[in-house]
Protein backbone atom coordinates (compact mmCIF):
# COMPACT_ATOMS: atom_id res chain seq x y z
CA UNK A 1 -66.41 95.08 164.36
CA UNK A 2 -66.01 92.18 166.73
CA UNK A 3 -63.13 90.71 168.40
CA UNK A 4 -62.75 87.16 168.99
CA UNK A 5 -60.97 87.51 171.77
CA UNK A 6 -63.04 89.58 173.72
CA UNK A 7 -66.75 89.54 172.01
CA UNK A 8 -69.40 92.03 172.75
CA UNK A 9 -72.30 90.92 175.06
CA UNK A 10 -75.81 92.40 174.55
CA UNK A 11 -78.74 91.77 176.94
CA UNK A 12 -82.05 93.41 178.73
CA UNK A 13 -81.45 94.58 182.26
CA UNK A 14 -83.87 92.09 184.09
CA UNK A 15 -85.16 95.39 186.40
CA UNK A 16 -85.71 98.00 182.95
CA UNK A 17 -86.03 95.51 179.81
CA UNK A 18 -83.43 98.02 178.30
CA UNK A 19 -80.74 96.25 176.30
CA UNK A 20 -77.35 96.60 177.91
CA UNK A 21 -73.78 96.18 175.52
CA UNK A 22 -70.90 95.87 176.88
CA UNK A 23 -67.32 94.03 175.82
CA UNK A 24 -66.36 90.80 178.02
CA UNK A 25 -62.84 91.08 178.73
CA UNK A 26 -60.63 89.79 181.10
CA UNK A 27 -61.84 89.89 184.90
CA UNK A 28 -59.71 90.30 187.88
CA UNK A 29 -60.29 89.14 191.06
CA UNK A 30 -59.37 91.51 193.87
CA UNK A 31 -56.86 89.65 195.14
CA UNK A 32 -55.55 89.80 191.77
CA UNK A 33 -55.45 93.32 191.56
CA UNK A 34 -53.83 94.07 195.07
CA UNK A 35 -50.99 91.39 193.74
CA UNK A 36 -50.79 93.99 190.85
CA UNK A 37 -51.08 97.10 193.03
CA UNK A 38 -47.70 95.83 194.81
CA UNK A 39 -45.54 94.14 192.11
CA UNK A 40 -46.32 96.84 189.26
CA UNK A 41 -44.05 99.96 191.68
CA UNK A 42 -41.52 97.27 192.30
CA UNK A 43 -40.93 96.43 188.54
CA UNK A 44 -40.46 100.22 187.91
CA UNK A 45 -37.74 100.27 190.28
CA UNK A 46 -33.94 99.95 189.39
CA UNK A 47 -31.95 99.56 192.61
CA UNK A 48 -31.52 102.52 195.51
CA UNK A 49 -28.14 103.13 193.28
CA UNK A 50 -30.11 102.95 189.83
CA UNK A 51 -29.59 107.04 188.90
CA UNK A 52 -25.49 106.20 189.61
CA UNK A 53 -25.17 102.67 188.33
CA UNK A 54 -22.59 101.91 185.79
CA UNK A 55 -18.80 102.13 184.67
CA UNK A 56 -16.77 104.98 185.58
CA UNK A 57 -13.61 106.32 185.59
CA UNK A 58 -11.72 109.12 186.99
CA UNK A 59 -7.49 110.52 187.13
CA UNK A 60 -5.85 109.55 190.26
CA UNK A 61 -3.72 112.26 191.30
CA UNK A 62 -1.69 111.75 188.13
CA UNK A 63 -1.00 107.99 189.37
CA UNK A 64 -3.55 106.57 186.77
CA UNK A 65 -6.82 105.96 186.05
CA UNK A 66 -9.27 104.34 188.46
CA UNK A 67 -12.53 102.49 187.11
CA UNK A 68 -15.07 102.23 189.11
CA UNK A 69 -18.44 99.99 188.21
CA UNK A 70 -21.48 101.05 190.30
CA UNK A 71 -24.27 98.76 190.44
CA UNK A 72 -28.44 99.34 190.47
CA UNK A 73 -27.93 97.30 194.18
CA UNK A 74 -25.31 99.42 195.73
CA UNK A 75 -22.38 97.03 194.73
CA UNK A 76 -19.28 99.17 194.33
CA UNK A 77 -15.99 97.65 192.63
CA UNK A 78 -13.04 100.16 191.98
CA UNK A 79 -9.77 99.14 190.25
CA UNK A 80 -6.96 101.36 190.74
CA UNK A 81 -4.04 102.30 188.73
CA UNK A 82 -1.57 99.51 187.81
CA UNK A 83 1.60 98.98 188.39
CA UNK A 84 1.02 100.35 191.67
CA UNK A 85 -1.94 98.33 192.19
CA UNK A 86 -2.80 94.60 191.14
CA UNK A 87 -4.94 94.80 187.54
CA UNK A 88 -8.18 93.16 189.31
CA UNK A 89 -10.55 94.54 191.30
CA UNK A 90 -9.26 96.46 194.33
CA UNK A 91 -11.60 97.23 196.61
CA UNK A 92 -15.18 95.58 196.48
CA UNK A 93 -17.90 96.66 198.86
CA UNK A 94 -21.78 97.49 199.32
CA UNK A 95 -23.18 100.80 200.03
CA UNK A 96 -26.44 101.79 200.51
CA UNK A 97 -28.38 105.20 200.05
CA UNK A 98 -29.82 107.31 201.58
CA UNK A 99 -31.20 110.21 199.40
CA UNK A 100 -28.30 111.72 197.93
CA UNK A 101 -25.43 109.98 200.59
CA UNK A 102 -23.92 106.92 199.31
CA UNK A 103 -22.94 105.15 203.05
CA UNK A 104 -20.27 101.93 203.33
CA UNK A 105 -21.90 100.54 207.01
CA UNK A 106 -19.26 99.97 209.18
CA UNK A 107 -18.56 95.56 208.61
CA UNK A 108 -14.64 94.72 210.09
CA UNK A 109 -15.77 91.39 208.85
CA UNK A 110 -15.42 92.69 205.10
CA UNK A 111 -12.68 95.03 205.59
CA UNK A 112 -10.46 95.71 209.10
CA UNK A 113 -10.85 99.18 208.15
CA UNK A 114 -14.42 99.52 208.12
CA UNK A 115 -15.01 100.16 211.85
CA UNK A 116 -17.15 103.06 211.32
CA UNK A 117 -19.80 104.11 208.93
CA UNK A 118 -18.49 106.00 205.83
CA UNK A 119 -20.40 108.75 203.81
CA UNK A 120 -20.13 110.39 200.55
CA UNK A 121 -22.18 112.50 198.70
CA UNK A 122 -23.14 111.51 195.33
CA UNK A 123 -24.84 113.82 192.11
CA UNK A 124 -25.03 113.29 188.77
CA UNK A 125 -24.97 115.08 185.61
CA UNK A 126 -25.53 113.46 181.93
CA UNK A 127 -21.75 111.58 181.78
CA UNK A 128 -20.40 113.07 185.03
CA UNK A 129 -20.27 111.97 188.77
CA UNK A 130 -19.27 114.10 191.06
CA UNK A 131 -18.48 112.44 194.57
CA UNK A 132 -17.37 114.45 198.21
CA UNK A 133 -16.43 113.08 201.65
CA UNK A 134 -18.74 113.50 204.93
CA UNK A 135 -16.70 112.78 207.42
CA UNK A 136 -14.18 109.96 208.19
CA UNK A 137 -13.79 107.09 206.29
CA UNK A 138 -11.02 104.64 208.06
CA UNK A 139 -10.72 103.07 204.51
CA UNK A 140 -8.58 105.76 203.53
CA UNK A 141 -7.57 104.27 200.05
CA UNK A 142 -10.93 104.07 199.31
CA UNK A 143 -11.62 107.82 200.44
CA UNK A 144 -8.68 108.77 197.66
CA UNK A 145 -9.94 106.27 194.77
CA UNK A 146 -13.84 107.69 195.24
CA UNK A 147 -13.44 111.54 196.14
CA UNK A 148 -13.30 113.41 192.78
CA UNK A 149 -15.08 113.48 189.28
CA UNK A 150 -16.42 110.65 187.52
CA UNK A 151 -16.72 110.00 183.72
CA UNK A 152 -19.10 107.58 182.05
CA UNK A 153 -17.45 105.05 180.42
């Protein structure tokens, strides 16, 4: 059986006279392969916020529900209740993580409120998050949209 592709090779070692077989396939160079070495872990990876990503929702204190949408890249968009609130996102930020800590870096320039570092603890269970407050957080209406239990939508 032969393959066009990738045909097998026979000749004599030039040392032994013994006939060596082997299949010609595709040859890398080593740069080639230490391109591979570092893209191939990156493509396996989803985002620091890829085990948490995705739309969720969550009773506010019997005002309403809040949705929440959690992206792979820490993006966080929550939407609370209406009529108290506008229907359109509400509060939009980026987190980052740090093992199981989801942490808003303190950034006036994208809220007044942010002055300080704000961190939550995040786990997950098949269509349930379950997020609690370290700390402060001077964004305190995002403190009572987040702090709770989260169902997958």
């Amino acid at each position: 059986m032969t393959n066009e592709r990738f045909p097998i090779l026979v000749h004599l070692h030039p040392m032994e006279g013994i006939e060596m077989i082997r299949r010609a396939g595709p040859s890398f160079s080593p740069r080639m392969l230490a391109l591979l070495a570092l893209l191939l872990p990156l493509a396996s990876c989803g985002g620091e916020a890829s085990e948490y990503s995705g739309s969720w929702k969550r009773d506010l204190y019997g005002e309403g529900e809040v949705q929440m949408k959690l992206a792979a890249n820490g993006g966080v968009e929550l939407m609370l209740p209406a009529p108290r609130w506008p229907d359109s996102v509400d509060i939009k930020s980026r987190a980052s993580f740090t093992g199981d800590t989801l942490v808003f870096k303190a950034d006036t320039a994208a809220s007044p409120c942010q002055s300080a570092d704000a961190r939550y603890v995040i786990s997950r269970t098949e269509d349930e998050l379950h997020i609690a407050g370290l700390g402060m957080d001077g964004c305190g209406g995002r403190r009572a949209a987040l702090v709770g239990t989260w169902t997958k939508t």
